[in-house]
C-alpha atoms as a PDB file:
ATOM      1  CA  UNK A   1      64.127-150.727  11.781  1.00  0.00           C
ATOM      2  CA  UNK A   2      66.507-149.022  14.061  1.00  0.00           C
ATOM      3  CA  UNK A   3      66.374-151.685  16.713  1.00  0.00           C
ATOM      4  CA  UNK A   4      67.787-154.470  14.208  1.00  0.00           C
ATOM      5  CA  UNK A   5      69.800-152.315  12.077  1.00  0.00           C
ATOM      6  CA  UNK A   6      72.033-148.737  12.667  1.00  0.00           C
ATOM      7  CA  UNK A   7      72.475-147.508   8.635  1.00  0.00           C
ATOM      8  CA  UNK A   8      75.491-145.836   9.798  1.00  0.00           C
ATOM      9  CA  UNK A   9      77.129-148.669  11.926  1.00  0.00           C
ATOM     10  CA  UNK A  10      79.702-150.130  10.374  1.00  0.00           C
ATOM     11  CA  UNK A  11      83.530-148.418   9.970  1.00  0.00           C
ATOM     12  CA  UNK A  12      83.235-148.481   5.947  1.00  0.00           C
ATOM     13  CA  UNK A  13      80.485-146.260   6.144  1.00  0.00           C
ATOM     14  CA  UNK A  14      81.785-143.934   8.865  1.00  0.00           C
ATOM     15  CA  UNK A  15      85.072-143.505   6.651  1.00  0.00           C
ATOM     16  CA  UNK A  16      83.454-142.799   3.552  1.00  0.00           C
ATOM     17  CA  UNK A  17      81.103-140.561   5.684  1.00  0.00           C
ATOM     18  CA  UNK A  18      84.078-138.700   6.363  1.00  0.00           C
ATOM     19  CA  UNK A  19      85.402-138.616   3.432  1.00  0.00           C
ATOM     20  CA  UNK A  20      82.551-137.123   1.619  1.00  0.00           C
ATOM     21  CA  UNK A  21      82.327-134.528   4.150  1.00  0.00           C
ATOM     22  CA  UNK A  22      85.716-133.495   3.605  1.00  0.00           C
ATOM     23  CA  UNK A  23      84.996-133.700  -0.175  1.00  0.00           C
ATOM     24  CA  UNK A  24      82.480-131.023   0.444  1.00  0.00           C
ATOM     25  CA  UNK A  25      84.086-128.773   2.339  1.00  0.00           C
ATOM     26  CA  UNK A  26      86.465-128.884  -0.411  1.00  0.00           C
ATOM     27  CA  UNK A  27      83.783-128.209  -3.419  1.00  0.00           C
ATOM     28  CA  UNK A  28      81.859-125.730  -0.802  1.00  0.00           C
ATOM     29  CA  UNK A  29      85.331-123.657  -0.268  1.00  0.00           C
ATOM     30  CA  UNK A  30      86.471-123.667  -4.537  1.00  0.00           C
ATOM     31  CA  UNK A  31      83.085-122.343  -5.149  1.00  0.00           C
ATOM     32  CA  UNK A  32      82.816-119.143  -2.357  1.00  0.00           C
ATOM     33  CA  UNK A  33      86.528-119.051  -3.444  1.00  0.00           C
ATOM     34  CA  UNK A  34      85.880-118.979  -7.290  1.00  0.00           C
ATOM     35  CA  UNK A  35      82.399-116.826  -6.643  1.00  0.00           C
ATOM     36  CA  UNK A  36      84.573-113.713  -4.479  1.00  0.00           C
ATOM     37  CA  UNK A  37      86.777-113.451  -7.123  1.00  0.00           C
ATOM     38  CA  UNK A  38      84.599-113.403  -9.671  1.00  0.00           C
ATOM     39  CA  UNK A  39      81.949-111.222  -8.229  1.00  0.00           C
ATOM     40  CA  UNK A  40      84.516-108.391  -8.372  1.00  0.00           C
ATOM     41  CA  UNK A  41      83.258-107.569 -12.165  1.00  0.00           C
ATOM     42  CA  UNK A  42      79.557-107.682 -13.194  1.00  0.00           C
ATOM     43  CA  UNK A  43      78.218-111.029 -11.817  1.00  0.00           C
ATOM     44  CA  UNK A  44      76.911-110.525  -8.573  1.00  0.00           C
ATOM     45  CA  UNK A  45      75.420-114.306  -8.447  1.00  0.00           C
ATOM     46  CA  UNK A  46      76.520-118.013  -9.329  1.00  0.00           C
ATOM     47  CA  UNK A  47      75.032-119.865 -10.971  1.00  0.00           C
ATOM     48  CA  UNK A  48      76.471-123.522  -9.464  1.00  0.00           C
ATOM     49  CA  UNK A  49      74.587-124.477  -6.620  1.00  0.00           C
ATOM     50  CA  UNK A  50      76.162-125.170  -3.333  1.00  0.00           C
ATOM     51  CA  UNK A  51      76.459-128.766  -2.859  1.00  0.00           C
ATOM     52  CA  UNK A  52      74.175-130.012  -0.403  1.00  0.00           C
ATOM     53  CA  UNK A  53      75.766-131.720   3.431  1.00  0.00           C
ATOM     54  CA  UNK A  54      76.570-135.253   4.664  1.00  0.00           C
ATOM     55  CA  UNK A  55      73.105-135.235   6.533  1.00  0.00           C
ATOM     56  CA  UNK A  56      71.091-134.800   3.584  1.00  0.00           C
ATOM     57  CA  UNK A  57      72.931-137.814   1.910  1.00  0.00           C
ATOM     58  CA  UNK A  58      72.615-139.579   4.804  1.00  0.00           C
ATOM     59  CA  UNK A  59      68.056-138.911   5.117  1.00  0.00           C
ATOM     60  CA  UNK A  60      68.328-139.998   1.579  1.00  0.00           C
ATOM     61  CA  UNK A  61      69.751-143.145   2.350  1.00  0.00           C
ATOM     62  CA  UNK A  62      67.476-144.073   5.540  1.00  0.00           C
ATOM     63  CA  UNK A  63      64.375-142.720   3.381  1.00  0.00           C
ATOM     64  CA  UNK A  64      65.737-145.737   0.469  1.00  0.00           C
ATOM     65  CA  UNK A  65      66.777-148.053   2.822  1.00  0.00           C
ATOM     66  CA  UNK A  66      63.423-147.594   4.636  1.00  0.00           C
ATOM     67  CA  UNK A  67      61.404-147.686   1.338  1.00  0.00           C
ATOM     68  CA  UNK A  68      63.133-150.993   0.519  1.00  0.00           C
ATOM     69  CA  UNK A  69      61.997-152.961   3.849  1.00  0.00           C
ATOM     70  CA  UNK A  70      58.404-152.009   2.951  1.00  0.00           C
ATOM     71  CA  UNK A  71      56.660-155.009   2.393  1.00  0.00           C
ATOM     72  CA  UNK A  72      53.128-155.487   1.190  1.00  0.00           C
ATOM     73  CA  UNK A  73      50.789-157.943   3.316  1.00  0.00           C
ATOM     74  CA  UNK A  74      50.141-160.888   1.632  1.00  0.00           C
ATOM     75  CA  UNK A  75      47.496-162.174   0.238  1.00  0.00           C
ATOM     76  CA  UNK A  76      45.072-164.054   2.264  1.00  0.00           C
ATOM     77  CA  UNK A  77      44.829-167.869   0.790  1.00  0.00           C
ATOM     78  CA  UNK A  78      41.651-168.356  -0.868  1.00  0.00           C
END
């Protein structure tokens, strides 16, 4: 697969790569922000998840793009 085709090639992807890493910076720094200023009273936890990073969005989309070029054999002709 990665001979005839780089998931990650083209300069719409790149951008909106970039973009979503930004985007999670973004969520990543409201949340530590939100959870230090909150964890001054009684919660010592939070309970919102860290979002995950551009490389995990980007395994997800080689594991569907690779799980869409699976093709069965065919059948032999009888």
């Amino acid at each position: 697969m990665d001979k005839f085709y780089s998931l990650s090639a083209t300069k719409k992807v790149k951008t909106l790569e970039s973009e979503l890493l930004k985007e999670l910076k973004d969520l990543n720094d409201e949340i530590e922000d939100a959870d230090s200023i909150l964890s001054q009273g009684n919660r010592p936890f939070s309970s919102i998840p860290l979002p995950k990073d551009a490389d995990y969005f980007r395994n997800e989309r080689k594991a569907a793009f690779r799980k869409a070029l699976k093709v069965r054999k065919a059948m032999p002709i009888h």
